[in-house]
N, C-alpha and C. Protein backbone atom coordinates (compact mmCIF):
# COMPACT_ATOMS: atom_id res chain seq x y z
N UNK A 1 175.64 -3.26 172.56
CA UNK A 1 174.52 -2.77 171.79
C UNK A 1 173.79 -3.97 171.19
N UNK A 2 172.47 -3.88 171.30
CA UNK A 2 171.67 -4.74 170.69
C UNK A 2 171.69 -5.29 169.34
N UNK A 3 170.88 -6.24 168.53
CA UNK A 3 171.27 -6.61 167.42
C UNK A 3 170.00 -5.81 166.53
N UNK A 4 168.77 -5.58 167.52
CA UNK A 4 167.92 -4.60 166.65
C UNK A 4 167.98 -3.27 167.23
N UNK A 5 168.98 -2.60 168.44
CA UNK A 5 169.67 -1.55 168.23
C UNK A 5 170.28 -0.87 166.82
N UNK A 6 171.22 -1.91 166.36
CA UNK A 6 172.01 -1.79 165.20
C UNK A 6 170.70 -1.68 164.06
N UNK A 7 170.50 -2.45 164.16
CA UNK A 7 169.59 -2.76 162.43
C UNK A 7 168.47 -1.33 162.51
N UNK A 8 168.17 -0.75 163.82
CA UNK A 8 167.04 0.71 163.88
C UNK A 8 168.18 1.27 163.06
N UNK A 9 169.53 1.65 163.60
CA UNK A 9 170.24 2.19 163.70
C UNK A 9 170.68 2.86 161.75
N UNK A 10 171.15 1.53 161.09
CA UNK A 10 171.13 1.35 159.69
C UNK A 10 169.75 1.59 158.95
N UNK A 11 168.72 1.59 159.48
CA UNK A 11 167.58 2.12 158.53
C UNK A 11 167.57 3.10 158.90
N UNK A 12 167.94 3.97 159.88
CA UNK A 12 167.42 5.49 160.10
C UNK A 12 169.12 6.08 159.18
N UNK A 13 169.99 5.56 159.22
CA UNK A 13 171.00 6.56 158.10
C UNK A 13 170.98 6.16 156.64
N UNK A 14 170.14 4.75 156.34
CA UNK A 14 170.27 4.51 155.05
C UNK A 14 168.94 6.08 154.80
N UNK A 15 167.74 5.93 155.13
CA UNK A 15 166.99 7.01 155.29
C UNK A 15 167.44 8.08 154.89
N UNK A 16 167.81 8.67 155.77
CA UNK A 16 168.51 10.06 156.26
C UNK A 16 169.28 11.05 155.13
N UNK A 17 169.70 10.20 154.24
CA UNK A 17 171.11 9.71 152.79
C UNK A 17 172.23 10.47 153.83
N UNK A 18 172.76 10.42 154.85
CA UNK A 18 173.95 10.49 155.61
C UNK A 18 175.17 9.49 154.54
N UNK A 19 176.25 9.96 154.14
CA UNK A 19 177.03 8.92 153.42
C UNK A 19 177.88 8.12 155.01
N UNK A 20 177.82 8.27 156.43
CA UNK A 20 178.47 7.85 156.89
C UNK A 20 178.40 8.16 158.78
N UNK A 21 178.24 7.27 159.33
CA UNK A 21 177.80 7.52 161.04
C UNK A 21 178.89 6.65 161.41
N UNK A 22 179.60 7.48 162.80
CA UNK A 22 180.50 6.25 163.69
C UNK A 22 179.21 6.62 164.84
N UNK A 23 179.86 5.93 165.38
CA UNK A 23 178.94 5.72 167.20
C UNK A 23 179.91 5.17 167.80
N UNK A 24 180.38 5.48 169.03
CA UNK A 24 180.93 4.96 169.97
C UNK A 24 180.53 4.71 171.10
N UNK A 25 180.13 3.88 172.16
CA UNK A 25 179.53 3.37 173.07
C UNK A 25 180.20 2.62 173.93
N UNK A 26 180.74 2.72 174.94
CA UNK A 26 181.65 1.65 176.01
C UNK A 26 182.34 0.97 175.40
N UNK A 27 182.44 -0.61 175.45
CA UNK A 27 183.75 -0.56 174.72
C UNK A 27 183.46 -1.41 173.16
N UNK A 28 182.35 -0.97 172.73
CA UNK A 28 182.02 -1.13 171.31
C UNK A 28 181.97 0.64 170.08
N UNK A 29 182.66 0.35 168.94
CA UNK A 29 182.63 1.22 167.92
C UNK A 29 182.03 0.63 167.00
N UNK A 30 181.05 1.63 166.20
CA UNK A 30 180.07 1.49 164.86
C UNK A 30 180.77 2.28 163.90
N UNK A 31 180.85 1.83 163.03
CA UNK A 31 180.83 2.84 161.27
C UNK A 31 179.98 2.42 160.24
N UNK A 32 179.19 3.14 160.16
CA UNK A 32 178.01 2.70 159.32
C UNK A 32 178.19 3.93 157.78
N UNK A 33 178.76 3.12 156.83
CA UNK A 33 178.81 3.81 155.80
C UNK A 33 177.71 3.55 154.14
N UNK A 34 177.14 4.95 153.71
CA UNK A 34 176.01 4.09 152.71
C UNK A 34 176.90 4.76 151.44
N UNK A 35 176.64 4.08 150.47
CA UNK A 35 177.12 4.38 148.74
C UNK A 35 176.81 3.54 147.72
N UNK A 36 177.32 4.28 146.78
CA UNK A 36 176.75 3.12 145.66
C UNK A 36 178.25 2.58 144.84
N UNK A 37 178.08 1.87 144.78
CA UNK A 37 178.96 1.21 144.05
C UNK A 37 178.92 0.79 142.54
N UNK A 38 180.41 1.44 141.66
CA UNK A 38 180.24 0.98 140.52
C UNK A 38 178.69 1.52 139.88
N UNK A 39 178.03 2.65 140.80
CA UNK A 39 176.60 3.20 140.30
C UNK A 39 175.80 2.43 140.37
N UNK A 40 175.82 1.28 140.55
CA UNK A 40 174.74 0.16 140.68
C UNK A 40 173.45 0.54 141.58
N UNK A 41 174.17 0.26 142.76
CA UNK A 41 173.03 -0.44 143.94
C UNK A 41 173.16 0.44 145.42
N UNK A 42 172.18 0.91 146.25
CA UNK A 42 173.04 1.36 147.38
C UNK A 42 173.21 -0.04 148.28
N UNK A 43 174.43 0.37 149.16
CA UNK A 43 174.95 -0.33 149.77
C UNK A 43 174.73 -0.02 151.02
N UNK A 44 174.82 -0.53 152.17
CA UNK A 44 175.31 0.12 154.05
C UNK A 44 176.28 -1.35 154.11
N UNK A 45 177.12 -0.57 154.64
CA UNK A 45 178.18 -1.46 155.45
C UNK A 45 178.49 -1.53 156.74
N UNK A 46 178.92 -1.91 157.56
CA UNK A 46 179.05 -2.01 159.13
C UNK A 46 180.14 -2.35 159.91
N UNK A 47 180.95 -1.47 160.03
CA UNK A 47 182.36 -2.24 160.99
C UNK A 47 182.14 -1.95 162.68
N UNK A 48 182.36 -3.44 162.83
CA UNK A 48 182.02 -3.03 164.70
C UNK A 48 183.62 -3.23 165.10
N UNK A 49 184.48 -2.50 166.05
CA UNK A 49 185.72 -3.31 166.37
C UNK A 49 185.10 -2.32 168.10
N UNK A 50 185.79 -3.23 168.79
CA UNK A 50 186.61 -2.50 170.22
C UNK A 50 187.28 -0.71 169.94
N UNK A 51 186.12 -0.26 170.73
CA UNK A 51 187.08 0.80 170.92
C UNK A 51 188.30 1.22 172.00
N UNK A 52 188.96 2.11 171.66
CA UNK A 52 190.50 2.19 171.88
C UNK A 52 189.95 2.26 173.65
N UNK A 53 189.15 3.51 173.83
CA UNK A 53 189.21 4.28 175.16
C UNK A 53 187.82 4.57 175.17
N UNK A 54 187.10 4.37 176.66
CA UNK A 54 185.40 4.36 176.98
C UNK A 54 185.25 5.80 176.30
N UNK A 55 183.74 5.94 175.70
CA UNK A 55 183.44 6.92 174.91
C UNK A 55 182.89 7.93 176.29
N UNK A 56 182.78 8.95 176.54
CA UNK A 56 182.68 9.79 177.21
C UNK A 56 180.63 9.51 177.12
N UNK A 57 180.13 9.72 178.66
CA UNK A 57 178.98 9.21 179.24
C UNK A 57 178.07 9.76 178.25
N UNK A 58 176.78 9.47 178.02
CA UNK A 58 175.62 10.06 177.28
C UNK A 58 174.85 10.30 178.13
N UNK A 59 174.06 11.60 177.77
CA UNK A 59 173.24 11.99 178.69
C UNK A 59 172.27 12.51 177.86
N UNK A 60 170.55 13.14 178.89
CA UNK A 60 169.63 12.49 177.51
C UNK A 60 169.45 13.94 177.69
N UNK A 61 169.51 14.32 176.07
CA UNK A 61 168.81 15.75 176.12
C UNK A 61 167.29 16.03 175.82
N UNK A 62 166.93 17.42 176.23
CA UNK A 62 165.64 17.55 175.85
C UNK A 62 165.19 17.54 174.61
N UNK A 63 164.31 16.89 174.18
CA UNK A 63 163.20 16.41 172.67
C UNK A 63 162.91 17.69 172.48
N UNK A 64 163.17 17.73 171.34
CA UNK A 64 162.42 18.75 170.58
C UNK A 64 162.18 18.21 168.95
N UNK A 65 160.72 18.74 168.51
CA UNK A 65 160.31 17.83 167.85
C UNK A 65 161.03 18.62 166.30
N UNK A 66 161.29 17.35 165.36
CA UNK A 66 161.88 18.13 164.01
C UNK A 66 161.10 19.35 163.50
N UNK A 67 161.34 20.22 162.91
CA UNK A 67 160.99 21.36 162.51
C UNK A 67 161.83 21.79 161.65
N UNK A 68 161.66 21.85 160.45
CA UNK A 68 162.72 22.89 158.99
C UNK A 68 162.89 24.18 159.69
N UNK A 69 164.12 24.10 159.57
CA UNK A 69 164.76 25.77 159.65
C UNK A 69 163.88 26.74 159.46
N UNK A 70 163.75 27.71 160.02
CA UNK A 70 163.29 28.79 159.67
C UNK A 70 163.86 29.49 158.73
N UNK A 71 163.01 30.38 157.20
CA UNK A 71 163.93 30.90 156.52
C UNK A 71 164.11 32.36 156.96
N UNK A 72 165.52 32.52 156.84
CA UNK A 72 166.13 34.18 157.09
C UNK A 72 165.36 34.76 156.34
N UNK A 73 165.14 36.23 157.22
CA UNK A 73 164.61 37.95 156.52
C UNK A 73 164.70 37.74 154.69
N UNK A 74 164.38 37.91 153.91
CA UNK A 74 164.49 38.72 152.80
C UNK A 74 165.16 39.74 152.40
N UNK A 75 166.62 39.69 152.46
CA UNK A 75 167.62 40.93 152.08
C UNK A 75 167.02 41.38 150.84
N UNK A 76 167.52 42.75 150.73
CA UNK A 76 167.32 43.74 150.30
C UNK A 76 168.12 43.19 148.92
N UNK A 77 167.58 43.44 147.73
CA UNK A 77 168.94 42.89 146.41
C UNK A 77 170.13 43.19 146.56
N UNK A 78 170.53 44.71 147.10
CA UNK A 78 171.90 44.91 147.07
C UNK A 78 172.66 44.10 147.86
N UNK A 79 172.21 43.50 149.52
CA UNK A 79 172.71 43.00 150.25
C UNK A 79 172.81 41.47 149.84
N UNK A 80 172.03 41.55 149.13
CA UNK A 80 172.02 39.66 148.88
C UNK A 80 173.27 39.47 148.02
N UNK A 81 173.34 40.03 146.98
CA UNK A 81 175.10 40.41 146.35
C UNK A 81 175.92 40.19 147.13
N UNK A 82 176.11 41.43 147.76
CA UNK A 82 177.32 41.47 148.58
C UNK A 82 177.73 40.48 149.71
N UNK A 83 176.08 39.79 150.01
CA UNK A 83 176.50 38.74 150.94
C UNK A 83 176.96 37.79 150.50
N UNK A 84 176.59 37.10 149.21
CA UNK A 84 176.39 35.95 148.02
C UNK A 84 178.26 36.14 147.96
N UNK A 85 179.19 37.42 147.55
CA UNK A 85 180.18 37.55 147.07
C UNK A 85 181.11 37.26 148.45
N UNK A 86 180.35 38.16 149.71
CA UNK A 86 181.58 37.49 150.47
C UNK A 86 181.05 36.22 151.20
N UNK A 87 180.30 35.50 151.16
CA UNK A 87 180.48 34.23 151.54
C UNK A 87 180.89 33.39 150.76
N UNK A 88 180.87 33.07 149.61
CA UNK A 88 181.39 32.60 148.66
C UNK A 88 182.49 32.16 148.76
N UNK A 89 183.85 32.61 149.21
CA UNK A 89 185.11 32.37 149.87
C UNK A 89 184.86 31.44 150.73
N UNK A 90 183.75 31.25 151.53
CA UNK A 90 184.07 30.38 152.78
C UNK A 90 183.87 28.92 152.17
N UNK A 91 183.86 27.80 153.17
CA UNK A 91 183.57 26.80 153.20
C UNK A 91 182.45 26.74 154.09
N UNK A 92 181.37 25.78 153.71
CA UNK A 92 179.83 25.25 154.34
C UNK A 92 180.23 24.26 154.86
N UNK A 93 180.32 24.35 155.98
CA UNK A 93 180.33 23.10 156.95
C UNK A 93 179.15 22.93 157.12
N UNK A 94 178.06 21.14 156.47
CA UNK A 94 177.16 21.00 156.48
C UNK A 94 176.53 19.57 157.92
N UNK A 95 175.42 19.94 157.74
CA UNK A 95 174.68 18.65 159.10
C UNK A 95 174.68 17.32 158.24
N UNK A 96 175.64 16.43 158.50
CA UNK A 96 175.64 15.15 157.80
C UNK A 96 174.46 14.41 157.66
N UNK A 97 173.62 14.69 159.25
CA UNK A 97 172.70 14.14 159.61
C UNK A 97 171.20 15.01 160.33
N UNK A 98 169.94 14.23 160.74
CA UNK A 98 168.75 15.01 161.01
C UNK A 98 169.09 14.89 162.57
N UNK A 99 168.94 15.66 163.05
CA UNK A 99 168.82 15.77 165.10
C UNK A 99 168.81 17.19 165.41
N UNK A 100 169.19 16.94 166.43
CA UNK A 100 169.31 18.24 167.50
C UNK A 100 171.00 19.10 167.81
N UNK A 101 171.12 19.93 167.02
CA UNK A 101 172.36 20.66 167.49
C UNK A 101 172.89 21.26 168.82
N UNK A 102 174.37 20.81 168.84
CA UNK A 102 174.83 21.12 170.32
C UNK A 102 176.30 21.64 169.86
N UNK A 103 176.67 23.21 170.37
CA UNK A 103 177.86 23.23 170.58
C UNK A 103 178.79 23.07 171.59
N UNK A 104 178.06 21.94 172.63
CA UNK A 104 179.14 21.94 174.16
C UNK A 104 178.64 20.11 174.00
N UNK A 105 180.22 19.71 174.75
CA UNK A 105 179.54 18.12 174.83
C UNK A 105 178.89 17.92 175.68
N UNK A 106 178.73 18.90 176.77
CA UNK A 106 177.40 18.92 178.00
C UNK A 106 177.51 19.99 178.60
N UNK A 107 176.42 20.29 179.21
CA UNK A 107 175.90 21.49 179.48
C UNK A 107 176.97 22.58 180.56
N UNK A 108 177.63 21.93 181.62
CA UNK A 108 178.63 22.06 181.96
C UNK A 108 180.36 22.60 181.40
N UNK A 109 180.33 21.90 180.19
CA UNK A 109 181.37 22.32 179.44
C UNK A 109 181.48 23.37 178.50
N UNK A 110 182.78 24.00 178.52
CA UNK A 110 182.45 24.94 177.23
C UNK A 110 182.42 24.31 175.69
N UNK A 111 182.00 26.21 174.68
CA UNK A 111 181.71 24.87 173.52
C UNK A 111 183.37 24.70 172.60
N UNK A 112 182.50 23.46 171.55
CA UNK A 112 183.67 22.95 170.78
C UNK A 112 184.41 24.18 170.16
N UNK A 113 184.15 25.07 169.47
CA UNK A 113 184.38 26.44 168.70
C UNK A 113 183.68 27.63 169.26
N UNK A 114 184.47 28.59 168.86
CA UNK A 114 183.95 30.27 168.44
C UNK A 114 184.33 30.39 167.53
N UNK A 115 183.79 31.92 167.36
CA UNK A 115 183.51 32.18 166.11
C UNK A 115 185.11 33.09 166.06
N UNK A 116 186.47 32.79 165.19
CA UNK A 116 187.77 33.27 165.49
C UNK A 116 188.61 32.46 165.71
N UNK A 117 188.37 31.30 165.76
CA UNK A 117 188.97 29.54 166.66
C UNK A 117 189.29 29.16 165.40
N UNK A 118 190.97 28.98 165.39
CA UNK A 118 191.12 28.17 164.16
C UNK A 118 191.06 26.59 164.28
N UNK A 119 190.66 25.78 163.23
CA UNK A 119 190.57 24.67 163.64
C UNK A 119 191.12 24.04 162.10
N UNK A 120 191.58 22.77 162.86
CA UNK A 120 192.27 21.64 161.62
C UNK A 120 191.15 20.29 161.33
N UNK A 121 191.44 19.73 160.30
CA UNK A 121 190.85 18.74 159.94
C UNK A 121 190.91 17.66 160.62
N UNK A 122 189.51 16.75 161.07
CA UNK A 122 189.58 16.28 162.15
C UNK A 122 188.79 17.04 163.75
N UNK A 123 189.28 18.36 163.90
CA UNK A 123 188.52 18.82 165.24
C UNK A 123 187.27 18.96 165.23
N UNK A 124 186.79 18.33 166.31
CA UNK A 124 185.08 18.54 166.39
C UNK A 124 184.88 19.76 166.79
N UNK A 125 183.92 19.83 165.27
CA UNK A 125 183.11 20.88 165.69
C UNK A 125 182.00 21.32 166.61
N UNK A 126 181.04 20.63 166.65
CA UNK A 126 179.70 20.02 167.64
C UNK A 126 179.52 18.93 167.76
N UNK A 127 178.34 18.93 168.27
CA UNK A 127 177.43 17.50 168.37
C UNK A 127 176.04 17.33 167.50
N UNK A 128 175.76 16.28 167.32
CA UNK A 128 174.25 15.98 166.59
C UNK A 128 173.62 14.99 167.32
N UNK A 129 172.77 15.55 167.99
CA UNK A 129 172.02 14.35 168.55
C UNK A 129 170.77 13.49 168.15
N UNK A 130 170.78 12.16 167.65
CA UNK A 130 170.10 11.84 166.48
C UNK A 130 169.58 10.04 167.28
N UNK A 131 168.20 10.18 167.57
CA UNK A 131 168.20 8.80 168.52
C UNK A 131 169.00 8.61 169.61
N UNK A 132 168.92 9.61 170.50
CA UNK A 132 169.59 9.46 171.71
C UNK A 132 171.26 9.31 171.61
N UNK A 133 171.46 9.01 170.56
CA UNK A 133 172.67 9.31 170.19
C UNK A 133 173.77 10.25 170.29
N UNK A 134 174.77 10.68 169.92
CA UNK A 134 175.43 11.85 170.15
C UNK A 134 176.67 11.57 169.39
N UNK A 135 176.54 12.23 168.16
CA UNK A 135 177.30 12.21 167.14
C UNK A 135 178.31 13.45 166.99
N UNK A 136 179.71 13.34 166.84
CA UNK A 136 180.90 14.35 166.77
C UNK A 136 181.02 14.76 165.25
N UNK A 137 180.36 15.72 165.27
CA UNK A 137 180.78 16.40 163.87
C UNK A 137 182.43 17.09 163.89
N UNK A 138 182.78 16.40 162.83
CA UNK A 138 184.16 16.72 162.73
C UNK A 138 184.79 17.96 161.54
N UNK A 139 185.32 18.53 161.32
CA UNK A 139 186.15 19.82 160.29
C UNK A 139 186.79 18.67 159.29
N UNK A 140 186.06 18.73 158.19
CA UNK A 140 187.02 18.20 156.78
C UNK A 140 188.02 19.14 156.38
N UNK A 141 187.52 20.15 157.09
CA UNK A 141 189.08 21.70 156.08
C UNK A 141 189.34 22.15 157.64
N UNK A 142 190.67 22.89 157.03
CA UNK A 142 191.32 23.65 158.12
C UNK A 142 190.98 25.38 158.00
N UNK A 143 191.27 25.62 158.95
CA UNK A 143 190.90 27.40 159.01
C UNK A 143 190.35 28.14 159.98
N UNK A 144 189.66 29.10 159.55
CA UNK A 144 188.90 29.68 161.16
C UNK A 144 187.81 30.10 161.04
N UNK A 145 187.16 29.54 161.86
CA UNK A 145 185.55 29.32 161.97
C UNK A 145 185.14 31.25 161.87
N UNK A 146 184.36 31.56 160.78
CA UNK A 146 183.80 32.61 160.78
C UNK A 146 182.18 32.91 161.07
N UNK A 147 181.42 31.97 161.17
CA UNK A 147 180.14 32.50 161.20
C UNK A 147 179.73 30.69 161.95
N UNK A 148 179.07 31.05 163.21
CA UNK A 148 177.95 29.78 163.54
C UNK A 148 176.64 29.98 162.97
N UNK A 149 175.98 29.04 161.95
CA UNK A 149 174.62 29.46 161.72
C UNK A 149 173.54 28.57 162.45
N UNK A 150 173.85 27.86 163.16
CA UNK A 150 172.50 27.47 163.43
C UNK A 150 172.43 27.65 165.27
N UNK A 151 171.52 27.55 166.03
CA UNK A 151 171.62 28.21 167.75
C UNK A 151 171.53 26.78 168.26
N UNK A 152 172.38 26.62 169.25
CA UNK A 152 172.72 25.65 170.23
C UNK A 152 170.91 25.20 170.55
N UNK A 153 171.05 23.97 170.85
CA UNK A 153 169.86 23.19 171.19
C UNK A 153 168.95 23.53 170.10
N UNK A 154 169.34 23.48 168.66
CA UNK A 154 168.57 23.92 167.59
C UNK A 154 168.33 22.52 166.80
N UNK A 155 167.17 22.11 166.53
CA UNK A 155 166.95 20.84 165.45
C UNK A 155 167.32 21.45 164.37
N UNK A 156 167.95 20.09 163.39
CA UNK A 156 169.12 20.58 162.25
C UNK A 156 168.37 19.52 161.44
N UNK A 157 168.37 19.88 159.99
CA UNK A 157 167.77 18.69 159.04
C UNK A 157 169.02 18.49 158.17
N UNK A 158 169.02 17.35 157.18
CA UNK A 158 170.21 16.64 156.84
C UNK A 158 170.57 17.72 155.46
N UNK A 159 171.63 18.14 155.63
CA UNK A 159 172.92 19.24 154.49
C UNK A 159 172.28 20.36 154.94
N UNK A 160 172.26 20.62 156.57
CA UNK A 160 171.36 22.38 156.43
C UNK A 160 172.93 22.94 156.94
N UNK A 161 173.46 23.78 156.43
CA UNK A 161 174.66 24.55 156.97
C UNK A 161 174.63 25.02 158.23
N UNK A 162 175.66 24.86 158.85
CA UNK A 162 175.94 24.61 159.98
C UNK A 162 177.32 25.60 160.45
N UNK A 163 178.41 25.78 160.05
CA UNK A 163 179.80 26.96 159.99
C UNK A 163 179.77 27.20 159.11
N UNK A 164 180.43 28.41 158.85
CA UNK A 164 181.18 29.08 158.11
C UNK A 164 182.60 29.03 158.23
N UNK A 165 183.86 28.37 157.39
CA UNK A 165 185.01 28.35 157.81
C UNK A 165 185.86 28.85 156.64
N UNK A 166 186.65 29.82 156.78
CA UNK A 166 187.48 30.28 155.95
C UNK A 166 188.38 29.57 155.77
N UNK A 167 188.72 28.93 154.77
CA UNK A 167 190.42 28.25 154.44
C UNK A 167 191.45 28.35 154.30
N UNK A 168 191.46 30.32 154.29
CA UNK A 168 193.10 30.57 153.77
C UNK A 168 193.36 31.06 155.10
């Protein structure tokens, strides 16, 4: 990877406020992490090492240009309650980052989750595709995926919810 590869790379997540991007690419790994320290100052940091095993091929998907979510119907008051009470239990699995949502790592494959699929911390959930990129969104909690909210090949903007995962 280039040296103003990298440096696009760090202004589009310092941007973004992503607290954190890996990238993996042949036999180079990125971790690009932003924070503040001690409250001061923001920071980006950069660890490049060798990765273990070649990152699985990239392939270019179709552009679609950013666009904010569309907002859902207008429930009815009673339903907004009852929805408000039982989602509430779940966990928001959110878009770390701005791109294009994918739940298969290519078009060929099936996807990462359904909706019933228990999953542990660590399993990828999708993909984000962000500058040609192709980023593995991973499960911070364990449990079972109850609700997908956003539609495959859907542009995603940065903390728009993304699963629904129950924890107990």
């Amino acid at each position: 990877m280039k040296l103003k590869e990298i440096q696009n790379l760090i202004k589009f997540v310092a941007k973004s406020g992503a607290s954190e991007v890996k990238l993996e690419t042949g036999d180079v790994k990125i971790t690009i992490r932003t924070g503040t320290e001690d409250g001061k100052e923001k920071t980006t940091y950069i660890q490049q090492v060798p990765a273990a095993m070649p990152a699985q091929p990239q392939q270019a998907a179709p552009q679609a240009p950013a666009q904010p979510a569309e907002a859902p119907a207008a429930p009815t008051a009673g339903n907004t309650e009852a929805a408000t009470d039982e989602e509430s239990k779940y966990i928001t699995v959110k878009s770390p980052i701005i791109g294009t949502f994918y739940r298969k790592p290519s078009p060929d494959k099936p996807v990462f989750v359904e909706v019933g699929d228990t999953v542990k911390e660590g399993d990828v959930l999708c993909v984000i595709e962000a500058m040609k990129l192709f980023n593995e969104i991973e499960s911070e909690v364990s449990g079972k995926i109850v609700k997908v909210l956003v539609d495959d090949a859907s542009p995603v903007e940065f903390d728009q919810p993304l699963f629904l995962v129950d924890p107990s």
